[in-house]
N, C-alpha and C. Protein backbone atom coordinates (compact mmCIF):
# COMPACT_ATOMS: atom_id res chain seq x y z
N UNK A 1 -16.66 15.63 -35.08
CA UNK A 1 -16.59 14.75 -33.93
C UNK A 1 -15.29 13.96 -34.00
N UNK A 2 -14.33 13.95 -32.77
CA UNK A 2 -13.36 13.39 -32.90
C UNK A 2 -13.64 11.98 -32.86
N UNK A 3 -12.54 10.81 -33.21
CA UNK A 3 -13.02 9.21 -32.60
C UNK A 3 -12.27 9.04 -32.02
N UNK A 4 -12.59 8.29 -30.84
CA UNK A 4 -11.76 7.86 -29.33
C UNK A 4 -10.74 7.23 -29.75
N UNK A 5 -9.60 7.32 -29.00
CA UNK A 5 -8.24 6.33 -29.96
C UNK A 5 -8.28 5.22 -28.19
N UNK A 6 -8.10 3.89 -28.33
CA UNK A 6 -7.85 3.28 -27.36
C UNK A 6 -6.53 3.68 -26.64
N UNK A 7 -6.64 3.89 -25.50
CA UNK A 7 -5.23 4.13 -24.57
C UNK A 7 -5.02 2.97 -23.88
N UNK A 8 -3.32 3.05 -23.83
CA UNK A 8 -2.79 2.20 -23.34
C UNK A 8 -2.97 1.60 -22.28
N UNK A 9 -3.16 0.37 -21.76
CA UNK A 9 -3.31 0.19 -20.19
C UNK A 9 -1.92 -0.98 -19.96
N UNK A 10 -1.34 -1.07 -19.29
CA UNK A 10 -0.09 -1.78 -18.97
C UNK A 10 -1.03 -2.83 -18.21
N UNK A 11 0.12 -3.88 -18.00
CA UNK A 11 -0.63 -5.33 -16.81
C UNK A 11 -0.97 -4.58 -15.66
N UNK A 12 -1.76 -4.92 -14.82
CA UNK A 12 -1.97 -4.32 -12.94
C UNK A 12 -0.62 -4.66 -12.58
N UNK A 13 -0.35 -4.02 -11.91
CA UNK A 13 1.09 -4.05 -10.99
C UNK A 13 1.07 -4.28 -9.82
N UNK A 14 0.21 -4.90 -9.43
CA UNK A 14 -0.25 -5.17 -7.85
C UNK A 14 -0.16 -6.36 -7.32
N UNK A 15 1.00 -7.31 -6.12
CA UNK A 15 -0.14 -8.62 -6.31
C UNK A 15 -0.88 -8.66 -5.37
N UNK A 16 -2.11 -9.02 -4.81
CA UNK A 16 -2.74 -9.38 -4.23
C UNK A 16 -3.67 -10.71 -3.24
N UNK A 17 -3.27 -10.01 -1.76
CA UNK A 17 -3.80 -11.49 -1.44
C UNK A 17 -5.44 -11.74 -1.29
N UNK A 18 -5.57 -12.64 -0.16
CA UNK A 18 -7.09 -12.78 -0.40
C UNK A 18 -7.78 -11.63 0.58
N UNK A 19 -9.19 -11.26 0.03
CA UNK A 19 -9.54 -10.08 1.15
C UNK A 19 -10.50 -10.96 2.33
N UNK A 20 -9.97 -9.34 2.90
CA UNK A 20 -10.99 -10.54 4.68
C UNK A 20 -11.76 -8.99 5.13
N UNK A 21 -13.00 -9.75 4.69
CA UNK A 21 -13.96 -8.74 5.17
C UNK A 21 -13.96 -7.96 6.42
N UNK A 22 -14.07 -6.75 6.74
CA UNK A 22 -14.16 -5.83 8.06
C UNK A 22 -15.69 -5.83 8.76
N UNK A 23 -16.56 -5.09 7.31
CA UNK A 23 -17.37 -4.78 8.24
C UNK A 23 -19.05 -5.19 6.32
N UNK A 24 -19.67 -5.23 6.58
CA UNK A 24 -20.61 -5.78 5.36
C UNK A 24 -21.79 -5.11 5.83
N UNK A 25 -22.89 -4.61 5.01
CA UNK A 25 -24.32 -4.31 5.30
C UNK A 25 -24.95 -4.52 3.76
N UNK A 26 -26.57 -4.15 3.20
CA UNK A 26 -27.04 -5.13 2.38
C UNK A 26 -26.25 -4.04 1.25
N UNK A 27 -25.48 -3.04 1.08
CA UNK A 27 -25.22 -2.02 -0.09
C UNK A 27 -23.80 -2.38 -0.30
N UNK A 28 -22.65 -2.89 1.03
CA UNK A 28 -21.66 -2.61 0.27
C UNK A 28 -20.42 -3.85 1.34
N UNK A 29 -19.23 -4.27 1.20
CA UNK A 29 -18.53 -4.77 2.21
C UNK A 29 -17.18 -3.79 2.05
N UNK A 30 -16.90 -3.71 3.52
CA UNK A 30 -15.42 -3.24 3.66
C UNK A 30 -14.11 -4.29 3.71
N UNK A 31 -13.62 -4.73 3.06
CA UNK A 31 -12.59 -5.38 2.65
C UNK A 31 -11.02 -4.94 2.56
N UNK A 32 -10.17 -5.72 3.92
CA UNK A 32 -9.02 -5.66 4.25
C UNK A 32 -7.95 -6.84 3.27
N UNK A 33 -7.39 -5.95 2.52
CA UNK A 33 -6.92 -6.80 1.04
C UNK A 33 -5.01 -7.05 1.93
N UNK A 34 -4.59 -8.06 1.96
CA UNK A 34 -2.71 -7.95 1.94
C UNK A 34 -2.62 -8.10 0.62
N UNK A 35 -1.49 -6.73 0.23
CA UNK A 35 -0.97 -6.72 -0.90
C UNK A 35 0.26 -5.93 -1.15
N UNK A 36 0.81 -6.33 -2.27
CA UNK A 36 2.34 -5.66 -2.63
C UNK A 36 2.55 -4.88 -3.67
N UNK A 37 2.82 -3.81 -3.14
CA UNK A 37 2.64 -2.67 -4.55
C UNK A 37 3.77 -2.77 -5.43
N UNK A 38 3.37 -1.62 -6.57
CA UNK A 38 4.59 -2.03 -7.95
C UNK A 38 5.91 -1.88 -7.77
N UNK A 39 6.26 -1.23 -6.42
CA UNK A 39 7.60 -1.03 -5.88
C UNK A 39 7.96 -2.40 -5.05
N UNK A 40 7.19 -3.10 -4.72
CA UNK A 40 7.52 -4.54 -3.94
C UNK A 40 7.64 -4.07 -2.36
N UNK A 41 6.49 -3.57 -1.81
CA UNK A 41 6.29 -3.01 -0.62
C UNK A 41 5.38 -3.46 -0.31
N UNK A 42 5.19 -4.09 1.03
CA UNK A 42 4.00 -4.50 1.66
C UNK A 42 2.81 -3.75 1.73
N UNK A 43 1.81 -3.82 1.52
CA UNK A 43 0.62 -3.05 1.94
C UNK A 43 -0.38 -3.81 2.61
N UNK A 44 -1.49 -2.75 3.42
CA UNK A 44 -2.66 -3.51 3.75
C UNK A 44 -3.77 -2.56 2.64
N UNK A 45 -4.26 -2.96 2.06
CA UNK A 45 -5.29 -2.17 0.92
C UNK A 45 -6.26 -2.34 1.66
N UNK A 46 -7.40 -1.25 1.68
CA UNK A 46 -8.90 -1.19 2.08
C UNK A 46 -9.37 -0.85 0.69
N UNK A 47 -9.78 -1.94 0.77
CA UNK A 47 -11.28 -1.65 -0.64
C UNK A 47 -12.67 -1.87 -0.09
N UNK A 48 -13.57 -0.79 -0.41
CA UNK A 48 -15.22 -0.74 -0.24
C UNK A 48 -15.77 -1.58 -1.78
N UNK A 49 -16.30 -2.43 -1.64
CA UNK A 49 -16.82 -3.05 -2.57
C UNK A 49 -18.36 -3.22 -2.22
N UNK A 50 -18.95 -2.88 -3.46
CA UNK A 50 -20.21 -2.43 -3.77
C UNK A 50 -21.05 -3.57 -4.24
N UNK A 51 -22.25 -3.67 -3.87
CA UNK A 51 -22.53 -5.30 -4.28
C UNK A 51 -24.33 -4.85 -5.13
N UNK A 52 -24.27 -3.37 -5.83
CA UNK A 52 -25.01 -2.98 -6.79
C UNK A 52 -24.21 -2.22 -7.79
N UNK A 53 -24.23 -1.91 -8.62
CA UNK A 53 -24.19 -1.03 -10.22
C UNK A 53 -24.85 -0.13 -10.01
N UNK A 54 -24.06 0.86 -10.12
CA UNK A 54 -24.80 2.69 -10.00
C UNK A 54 -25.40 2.98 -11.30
N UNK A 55 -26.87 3.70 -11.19
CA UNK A 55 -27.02 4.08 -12.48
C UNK A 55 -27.34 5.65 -12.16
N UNK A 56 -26.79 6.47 -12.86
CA UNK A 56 -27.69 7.82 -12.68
C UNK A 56 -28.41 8.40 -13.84
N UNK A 57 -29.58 9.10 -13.80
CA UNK A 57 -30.23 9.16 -15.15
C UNK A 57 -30.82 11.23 -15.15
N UNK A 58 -29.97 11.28 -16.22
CA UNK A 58 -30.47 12.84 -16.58
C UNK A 58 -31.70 12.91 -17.00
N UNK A 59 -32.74 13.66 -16.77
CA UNK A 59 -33.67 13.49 -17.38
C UNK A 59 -33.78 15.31 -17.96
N UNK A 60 -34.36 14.87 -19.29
CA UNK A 60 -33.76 15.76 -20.24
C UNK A 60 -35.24 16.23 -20.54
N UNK A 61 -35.71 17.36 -21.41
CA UNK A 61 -36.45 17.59 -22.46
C UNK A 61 -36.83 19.24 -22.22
N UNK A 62 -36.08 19.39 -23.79
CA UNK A 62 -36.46 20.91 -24.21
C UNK A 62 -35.18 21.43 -23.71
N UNK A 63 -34.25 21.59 -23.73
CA UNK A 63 -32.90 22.31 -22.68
C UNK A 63 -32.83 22.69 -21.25
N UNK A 64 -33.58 21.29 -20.53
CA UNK A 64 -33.49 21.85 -19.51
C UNK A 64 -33.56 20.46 -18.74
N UNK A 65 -32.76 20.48 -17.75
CA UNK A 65 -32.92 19.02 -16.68
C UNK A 65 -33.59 19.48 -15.56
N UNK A 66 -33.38 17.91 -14.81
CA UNK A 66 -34.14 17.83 -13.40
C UNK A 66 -32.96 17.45 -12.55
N UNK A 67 -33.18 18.21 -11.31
CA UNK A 67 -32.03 17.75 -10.33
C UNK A 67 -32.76 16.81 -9.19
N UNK A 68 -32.29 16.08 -8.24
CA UNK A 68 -33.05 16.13 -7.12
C UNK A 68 -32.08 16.73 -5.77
N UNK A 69 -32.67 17.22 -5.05
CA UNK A 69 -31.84 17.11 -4.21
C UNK A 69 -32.04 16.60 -2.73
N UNK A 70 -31.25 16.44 -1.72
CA UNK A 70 -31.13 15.52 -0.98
C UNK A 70 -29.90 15.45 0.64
N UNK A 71 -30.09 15.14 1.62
CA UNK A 71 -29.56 15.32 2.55
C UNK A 71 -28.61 14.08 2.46
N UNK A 72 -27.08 14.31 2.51
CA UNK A 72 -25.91 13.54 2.27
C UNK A 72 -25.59 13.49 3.53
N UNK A 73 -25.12 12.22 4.28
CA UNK A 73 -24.60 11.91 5.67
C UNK A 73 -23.17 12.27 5.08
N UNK A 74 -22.35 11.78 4.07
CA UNK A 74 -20.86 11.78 4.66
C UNK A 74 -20.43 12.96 4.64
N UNK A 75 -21.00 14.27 3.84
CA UNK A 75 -20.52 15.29 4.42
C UNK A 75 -21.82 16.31 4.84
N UNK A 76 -23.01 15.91 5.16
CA UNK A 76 -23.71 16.36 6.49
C UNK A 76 -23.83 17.72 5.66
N UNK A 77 -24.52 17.70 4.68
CA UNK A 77 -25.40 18.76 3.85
C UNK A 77 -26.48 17.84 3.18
N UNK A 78 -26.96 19.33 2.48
CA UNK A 78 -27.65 18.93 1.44
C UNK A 78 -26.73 18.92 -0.39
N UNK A 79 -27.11 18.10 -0.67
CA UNK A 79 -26.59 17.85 -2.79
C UNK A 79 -27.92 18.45 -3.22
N UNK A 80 -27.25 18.69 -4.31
CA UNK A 80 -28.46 18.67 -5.26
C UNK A 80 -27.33 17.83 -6.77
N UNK A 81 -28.26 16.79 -7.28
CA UNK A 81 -27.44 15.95 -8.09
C UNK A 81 -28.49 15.11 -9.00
N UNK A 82 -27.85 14.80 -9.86
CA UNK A 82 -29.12 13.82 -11.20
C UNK A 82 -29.59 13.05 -10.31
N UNK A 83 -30.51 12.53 -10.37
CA UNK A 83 -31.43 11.02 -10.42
C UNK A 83 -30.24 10.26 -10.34
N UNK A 84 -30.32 9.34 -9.06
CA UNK A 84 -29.03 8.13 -9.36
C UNK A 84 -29.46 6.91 -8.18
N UNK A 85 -29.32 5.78 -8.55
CA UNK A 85 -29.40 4.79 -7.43
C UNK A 85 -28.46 3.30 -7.86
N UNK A 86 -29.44 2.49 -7.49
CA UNK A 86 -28.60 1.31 -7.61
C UNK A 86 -29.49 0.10 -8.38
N UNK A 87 -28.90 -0.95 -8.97
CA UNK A 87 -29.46 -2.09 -9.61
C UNK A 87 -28.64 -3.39 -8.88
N UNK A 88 -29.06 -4.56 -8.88
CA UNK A 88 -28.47 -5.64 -8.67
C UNK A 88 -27.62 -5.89 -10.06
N UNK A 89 -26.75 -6.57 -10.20
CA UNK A 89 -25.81 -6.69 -11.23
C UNK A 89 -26.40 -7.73 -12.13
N UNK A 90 -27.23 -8.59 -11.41
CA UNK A 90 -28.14 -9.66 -12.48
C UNK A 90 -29.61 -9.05 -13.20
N UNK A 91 -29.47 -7.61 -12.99
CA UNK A 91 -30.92 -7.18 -13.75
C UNK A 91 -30.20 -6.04 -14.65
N UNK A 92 -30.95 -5.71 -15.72
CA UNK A 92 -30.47 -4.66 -16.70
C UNK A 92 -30.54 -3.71 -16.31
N UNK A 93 -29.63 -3.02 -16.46
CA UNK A 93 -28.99 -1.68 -16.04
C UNK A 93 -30.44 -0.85 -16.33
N UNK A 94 -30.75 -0.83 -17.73
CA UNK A 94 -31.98 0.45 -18.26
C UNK A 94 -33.55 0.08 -17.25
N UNK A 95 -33.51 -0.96 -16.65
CA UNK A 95 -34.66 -1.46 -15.97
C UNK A 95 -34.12 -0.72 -14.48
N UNK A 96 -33.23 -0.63 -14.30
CA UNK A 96 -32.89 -0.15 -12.78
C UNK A 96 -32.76 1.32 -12.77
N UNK A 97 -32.73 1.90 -13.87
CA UNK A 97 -32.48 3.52 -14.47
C UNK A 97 -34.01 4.15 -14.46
N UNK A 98 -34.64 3.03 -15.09
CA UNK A 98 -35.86 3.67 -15.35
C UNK A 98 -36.72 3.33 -13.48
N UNK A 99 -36.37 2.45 -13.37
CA UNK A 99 -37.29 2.47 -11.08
C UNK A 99 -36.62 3.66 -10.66
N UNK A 100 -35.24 3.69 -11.05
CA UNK A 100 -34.85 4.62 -10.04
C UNK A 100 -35.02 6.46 -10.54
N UNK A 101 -35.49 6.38 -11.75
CA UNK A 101 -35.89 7.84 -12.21
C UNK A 101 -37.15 8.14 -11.65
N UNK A 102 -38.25 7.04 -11.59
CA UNK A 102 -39.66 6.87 -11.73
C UNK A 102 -39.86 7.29 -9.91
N UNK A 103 -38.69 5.94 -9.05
CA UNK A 103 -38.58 6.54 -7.88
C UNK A 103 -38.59 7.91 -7.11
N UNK A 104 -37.62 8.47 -7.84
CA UNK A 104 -37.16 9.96 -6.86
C UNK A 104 -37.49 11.10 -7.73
N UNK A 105 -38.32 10.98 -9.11
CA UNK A 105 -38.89 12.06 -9.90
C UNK A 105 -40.26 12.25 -10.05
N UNK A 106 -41.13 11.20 -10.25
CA UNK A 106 -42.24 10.77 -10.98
C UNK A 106 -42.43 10.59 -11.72
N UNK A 107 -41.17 10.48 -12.82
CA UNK A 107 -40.89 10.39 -14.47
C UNK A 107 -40.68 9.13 -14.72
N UNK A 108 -41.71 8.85 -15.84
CA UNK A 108 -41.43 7.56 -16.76
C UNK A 108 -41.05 7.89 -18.12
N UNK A 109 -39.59 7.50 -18.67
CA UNK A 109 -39.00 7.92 -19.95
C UNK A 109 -39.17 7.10 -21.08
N UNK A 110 -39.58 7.94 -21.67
CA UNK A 110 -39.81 6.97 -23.38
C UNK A 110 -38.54 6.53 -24.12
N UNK A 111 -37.52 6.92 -23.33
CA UNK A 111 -36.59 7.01 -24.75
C UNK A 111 -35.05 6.98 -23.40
N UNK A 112 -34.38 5.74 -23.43
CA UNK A 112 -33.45 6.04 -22.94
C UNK A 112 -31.86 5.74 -23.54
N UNK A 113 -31.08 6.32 -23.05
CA UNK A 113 -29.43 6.15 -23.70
C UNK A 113 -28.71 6.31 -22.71
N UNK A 114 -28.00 5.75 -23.12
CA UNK A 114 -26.49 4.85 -21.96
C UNK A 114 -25.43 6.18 -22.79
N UNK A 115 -25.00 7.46 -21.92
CA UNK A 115 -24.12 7.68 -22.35
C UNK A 115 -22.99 8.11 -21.76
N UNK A 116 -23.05 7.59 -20.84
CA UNK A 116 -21.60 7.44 -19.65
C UNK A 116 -21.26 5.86 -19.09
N UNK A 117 -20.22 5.78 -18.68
CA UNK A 117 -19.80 4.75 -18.12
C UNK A 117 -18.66 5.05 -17.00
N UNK A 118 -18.78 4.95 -16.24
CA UNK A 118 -17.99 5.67 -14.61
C UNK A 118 -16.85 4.25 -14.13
N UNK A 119 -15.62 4.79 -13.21
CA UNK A 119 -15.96 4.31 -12.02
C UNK A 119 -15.66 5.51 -11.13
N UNK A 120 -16.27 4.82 -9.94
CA UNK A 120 -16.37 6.12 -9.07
C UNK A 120 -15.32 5.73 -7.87
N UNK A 121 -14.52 6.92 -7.92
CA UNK A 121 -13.54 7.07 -6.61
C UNK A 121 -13.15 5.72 -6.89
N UNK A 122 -11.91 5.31 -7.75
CA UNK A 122 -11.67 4.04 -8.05
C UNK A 122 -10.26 3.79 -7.06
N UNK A 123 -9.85 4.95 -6.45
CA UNK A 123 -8.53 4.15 -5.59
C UNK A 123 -9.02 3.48 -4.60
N UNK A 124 -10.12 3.66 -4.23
CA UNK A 124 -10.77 2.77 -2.86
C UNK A 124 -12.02 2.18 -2.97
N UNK A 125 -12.65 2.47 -3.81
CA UNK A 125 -14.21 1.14 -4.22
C UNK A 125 -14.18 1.07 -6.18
N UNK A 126 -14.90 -0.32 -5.76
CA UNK A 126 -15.34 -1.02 -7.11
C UNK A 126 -16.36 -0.61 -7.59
N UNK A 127 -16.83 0.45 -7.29
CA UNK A 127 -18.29 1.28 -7.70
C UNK A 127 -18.09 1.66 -9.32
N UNK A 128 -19.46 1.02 -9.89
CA UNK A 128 -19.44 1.19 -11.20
C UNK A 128 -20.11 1.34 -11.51
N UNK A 129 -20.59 2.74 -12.28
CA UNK A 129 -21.99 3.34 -12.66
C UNK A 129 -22.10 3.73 -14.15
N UNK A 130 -23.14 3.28 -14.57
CA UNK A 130 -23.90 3.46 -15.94
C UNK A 130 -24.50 5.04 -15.81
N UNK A 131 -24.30 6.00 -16.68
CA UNK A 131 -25.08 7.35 -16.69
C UNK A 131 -26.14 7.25 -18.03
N UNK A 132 -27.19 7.11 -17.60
CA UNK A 132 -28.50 7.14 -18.81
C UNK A 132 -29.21 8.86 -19.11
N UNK A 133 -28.81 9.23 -20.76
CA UNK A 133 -29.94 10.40 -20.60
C UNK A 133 -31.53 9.76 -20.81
N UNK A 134 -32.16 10.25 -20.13
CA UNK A 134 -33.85 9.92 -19.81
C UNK A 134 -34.89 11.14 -21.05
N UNK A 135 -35.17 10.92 -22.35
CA UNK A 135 -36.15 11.45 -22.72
C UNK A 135 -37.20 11.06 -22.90
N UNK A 136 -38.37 11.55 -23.83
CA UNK A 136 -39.55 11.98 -24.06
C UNK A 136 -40.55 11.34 -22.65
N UNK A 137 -40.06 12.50 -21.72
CA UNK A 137 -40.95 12.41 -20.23
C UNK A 137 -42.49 12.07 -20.17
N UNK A 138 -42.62 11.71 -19.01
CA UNK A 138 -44.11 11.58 -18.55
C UNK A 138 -43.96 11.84 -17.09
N UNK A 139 -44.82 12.65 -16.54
CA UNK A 139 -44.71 12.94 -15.15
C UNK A 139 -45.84 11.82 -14.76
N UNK A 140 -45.58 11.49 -13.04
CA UNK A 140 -46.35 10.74 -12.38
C UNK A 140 -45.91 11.05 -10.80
N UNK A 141 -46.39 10.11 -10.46
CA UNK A 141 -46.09 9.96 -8.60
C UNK A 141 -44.55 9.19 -8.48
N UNK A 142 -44.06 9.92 -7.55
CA UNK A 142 -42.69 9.50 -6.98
C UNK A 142 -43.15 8.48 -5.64
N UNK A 143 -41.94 7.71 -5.82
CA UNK A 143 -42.23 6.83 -4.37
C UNK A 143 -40.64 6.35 -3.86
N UNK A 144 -40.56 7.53 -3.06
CA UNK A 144 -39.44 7.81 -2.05
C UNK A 144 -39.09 7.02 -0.96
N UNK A 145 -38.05 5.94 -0.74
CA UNK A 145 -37.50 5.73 0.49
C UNK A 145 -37.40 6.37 1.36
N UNK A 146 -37.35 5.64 2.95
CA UNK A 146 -38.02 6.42 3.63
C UNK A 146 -36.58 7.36 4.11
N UNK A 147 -35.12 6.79 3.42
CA UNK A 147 -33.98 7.68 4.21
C UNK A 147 -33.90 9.11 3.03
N UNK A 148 -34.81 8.77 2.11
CA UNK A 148 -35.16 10.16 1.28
C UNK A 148 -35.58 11.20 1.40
N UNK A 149 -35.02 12.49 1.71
CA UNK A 149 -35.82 13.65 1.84
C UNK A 149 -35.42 14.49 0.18
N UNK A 150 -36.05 13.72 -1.13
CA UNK A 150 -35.43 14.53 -2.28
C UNK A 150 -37.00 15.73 -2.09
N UNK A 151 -36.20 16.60 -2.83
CA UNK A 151 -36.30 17.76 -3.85
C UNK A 151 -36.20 17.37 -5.16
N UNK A 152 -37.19 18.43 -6.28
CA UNK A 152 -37.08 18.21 -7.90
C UNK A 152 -36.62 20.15 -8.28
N UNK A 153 -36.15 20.12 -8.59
CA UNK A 153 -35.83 21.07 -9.32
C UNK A 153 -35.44 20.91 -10.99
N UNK A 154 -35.62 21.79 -11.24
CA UNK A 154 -36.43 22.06 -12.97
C UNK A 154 -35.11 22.91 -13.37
N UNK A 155 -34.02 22.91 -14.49
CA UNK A 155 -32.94 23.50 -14.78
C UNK A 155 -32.75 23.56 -16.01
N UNK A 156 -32.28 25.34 -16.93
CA UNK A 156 -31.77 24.97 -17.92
C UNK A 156 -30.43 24.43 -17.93
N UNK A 157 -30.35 23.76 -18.93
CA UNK A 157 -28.92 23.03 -18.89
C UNK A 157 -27.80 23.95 -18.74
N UNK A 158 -28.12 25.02 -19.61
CA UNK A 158 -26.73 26.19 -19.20
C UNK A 158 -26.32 26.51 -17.43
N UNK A 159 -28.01 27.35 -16.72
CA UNK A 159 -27.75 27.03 -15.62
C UNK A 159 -26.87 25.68 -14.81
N UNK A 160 -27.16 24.71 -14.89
CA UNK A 160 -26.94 23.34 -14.87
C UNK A 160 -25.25 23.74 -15.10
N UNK A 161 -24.72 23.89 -16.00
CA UNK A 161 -23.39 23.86 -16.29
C UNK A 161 -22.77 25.56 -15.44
N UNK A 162 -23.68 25.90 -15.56
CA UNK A 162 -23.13 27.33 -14.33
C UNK A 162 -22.83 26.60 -12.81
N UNK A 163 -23.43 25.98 -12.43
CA UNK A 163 -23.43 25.55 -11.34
C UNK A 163 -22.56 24.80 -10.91
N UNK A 164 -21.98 23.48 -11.98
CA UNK A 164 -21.06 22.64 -11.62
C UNK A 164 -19.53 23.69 -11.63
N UNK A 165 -19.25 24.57 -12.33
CA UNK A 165 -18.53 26.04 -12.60
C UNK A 165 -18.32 26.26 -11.61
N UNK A 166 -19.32 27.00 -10.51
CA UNK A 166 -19.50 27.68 -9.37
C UNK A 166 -19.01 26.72 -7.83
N UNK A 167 -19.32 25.24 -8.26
CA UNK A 167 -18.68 24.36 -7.32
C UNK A 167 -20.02 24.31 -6.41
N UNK A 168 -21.54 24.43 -6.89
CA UNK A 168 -22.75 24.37 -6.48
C UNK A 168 -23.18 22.69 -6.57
N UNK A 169 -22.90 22.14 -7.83
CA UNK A 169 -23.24 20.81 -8.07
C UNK A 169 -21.56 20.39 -7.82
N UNK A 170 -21.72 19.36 -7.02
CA UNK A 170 -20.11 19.04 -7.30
C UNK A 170 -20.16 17.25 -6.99
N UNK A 171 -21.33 16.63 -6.64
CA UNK A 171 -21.40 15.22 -6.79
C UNK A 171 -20.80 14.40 -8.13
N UNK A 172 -19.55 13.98 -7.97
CA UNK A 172 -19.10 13.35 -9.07
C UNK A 172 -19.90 12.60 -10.38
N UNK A 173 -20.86 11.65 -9.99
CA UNK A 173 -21.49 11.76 -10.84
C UNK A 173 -22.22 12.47 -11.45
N UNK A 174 -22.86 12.97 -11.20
CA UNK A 174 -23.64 14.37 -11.49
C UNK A 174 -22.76 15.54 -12.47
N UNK A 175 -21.46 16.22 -11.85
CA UNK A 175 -20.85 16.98 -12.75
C UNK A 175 -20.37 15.98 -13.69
N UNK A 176 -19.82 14.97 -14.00
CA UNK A 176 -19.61 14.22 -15.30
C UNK A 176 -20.64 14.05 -16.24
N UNK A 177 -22.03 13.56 -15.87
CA UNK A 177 -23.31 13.51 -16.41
C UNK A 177 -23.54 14.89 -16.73
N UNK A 178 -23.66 16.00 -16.55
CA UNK A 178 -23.78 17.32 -16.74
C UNK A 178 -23.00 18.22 -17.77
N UNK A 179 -21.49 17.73 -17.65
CA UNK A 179 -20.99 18.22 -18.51
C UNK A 179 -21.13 17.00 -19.78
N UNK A 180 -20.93 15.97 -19.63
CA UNK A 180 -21.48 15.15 -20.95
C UNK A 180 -22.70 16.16 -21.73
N UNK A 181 -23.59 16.38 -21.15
CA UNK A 181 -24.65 16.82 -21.72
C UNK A 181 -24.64 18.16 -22.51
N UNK A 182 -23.49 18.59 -21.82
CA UNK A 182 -23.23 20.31 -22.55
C UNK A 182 -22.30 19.75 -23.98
N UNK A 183 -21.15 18.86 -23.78
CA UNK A 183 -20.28 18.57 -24.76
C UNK A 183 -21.33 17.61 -26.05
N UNK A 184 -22.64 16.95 -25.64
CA UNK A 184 -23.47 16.25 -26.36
C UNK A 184 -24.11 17.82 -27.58
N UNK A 185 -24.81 18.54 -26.37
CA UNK A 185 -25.41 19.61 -26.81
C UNK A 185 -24.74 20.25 -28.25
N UNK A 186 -23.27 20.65 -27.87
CA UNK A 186 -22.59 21.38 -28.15
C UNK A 186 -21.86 20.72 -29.52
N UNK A 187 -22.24 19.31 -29.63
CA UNK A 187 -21.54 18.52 -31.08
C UNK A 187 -22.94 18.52 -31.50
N UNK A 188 -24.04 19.09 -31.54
CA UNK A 188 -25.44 18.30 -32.18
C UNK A 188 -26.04 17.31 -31.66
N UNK A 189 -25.79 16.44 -30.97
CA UNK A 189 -26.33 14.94 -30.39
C UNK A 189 -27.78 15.14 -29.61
N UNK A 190 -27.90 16.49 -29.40
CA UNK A 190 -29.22 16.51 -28.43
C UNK A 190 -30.57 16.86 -29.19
C-alpha cells in the first residue's frame, strides 16, 4: 500500500467580492459572485451553493453491491447510481448515510466507513460529499420521496466496474465510489 504524500496547494488566486443571490430554494442558492481572476480580469462568477453535505453509501456484502436507480431531470434519463442524498451540515454525516441508505434501499447497516471524501463539479458548486461503504446488511422497508421513482438492483462488483468501463454508470459520484471499491478490493481492505 502506497502512503499519500500531501500535495501542494498555492494561496487562492482569486479576489472576491460579496455574492448576491439569483435565485434560492430549500436544497441549494444560485449566487452571482464579482470577482478578479489570477490574471487581474474582471469576472462575474456563478456559484451554486449547496446548503446540505452529500453522502453516498455503497452498500456492500459478499462481492456484490446495490445500485438504485432513478429518473434524472438535468439530463432527462434514467441513472442507475449508489445510494446518495443529503444531511444538514449540523447533523453527522454517518446518521444522514445511514436515513438515506435505509430510505431508497430498505437497508439498515451494521458496520459503516467513511471512505471517500468528494467535491463535486467544484468549478461551479460547493457540493461536498462524504462516500460511506455500508456493511453487515439488514433488509427492511424503503420509504421513498415522493420525486422518487428508485429501482434496487443487486451487482457483482466486477460487473459494477464493467459498467462504469462501458460508460453505463457514469454519475460522478457513483463511478468514484465504485472504483474506490475495486482499488479497496484489490489491496485486501474488503
Amino acid at each position: 500500500m502506497t502512503i499519500a504524500q500531501k500535495l501542494p496547494r498555492p494561496a487562492f488566486a482569486w479576489s472576491l467580492g460579496t455574492p448576491a443571490a439569483q435565485f434560492e430554494n430549500s436544497w441549494m442558492r444560485v449566487d452571482l459572485i464579482p470577482a478578479v481572476d489570477p490574471r487581474g480580469v474582471k469576472k462575474s462568477y456563478g456559484l451554486v451553493h449547496f446548503k446540505n453535505l452529500a453522502v453516498g453509501i455503497v452498500p456492500y456484502h459478499d462481492g456484490h453491491i446495490w445500485l438504485v436507480g432513478q429518473s434524472r431531470v438535468a439530463f432527462q434519463s434514467y441513472s442507475w447510481e449508489v445510494p446518495a442524498g443529503g444531511g444538514a451540515f449540523d447533523e453527522a454525516p454517518e446518521k444522514a448515510a445511514l436515513r438515506e441508505l435505509k430510505e431508497e434501499t430498505g437497508f439498515s447497516a451494521g458496520r459503516l466507513e467513511q471512505i471517500l471524501t468528494m467535491e463535486l463539479s467544484n468549478s461551479i458548486t460547493d457540493e461536498r460529499c462524504l462516500v460511506f461503504l455500508a456493511t453487515e446488511l439488514t433488509s427492511g422497508e424503503n420509504a421513498l420521496e415522493s420525486s422518487e421513482d428508485i429501482s434496487l438492483m443487486k451487482m457483482s462488483l466486477d460487473a459494477a466496474l464493467a459498467a462504469v468501463d462501458a460508460g453505463e454508470i457514469r454519475q460522478s459520484l457513483s463511478v468514484a465510489a465504485i472504483l474506490k471499491l475495486g482499488r479497496m478490493r484489490n489491496e485486501g481492505q474488503l
